[in-house]
Protein backbone atom coordinates (compact mmCIF):
# COMPACT_ATOMS: atom_id res chain seq x y z
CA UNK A 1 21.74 30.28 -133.88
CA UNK A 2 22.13 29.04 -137.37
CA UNK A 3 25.07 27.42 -138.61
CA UNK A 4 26.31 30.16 -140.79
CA UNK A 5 26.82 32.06 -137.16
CA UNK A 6 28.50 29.25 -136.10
CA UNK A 7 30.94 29.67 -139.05
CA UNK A 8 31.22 33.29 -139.00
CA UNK A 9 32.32 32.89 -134.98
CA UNK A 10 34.93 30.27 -136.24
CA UNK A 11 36.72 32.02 -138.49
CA UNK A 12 36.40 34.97 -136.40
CA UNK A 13 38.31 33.32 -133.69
CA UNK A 14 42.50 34.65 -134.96
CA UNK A 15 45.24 31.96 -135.27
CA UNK A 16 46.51 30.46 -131.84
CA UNK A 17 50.04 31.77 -132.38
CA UNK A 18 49.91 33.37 -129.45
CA UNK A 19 53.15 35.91 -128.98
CA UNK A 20 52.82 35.90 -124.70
CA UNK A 21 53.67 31.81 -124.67
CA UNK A 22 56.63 32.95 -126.55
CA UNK A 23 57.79 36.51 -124.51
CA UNK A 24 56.78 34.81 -121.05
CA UNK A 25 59.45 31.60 -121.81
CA UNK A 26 61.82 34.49 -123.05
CA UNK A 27 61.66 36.76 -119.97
CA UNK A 28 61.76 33.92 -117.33
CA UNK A 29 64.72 33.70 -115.45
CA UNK A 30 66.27 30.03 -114.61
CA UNK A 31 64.29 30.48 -111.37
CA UNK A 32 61.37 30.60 -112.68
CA UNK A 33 60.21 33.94 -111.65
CA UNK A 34 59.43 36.70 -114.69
CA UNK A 35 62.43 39.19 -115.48
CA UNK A 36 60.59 42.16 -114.60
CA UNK A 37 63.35 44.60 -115.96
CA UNK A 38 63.43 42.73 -119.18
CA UNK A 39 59.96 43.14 -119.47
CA UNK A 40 59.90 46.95 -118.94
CA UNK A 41 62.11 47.13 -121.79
CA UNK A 42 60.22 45.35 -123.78
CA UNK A 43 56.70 46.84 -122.27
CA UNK A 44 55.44 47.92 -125.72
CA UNK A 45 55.88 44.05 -127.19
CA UNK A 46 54.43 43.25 -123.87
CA UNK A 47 50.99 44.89 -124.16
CA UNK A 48 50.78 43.82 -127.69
CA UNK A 49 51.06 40.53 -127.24
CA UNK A 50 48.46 40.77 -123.74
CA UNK A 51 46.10 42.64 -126.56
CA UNK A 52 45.96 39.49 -128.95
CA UNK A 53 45.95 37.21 -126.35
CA UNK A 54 42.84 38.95 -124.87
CA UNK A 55 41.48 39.25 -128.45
CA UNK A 56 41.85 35.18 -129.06
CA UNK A 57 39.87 34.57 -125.33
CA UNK A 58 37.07 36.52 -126.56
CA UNK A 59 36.72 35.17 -129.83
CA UNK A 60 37.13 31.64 -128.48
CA UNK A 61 34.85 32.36 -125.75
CA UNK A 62 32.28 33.34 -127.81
CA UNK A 63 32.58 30.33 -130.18
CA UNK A 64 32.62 28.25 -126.88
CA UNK A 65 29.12 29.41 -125.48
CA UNK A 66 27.71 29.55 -129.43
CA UNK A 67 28.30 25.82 -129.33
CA UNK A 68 27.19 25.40 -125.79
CA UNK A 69 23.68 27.34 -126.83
CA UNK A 70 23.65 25.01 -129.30
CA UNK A 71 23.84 21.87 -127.69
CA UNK A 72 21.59 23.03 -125.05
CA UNK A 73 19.12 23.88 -127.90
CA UNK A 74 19.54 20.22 -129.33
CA UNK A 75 18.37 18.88 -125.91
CA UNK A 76 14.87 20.19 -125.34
């Protein structure tokens, strides 16, 4: 892996304004446990913002295990 690769899996990786940090504080209850009616309503936001959350994990992950591959490449 060349370092270009490296940069093309960096910017490929989207901001980390991630929308679920946001919609989980906003549909717990005081008790702590997730408003699950609130949520229904509010399904479609829901699976959008479980899509780009999945989308960053991937793109991170991948950057993650570049940079591992690399390190482990430095070492022999």
């Amino acid at each position: 892996m060349d370092n270009r690769n490296l940069a093309g899996l960096l910017t490929a990786v989207p901001p980390a304004e991630l929308r679920i940090i946001e919609l989980a504080a906003e549909l717990t209850r005081p008790d702590g446990s997730l408003d699950l009616d609130a949520a229904a309503a509010r399904q479609p936001e829901v699976e959008m913002a479980c899509v780009q959350a999945q989308n960053y994990a991937s793109a991170t992950g991948r950057l993650m295990e570049a940079m591992r591959w690399k390190l482990r490449s430095r070492r022999s």
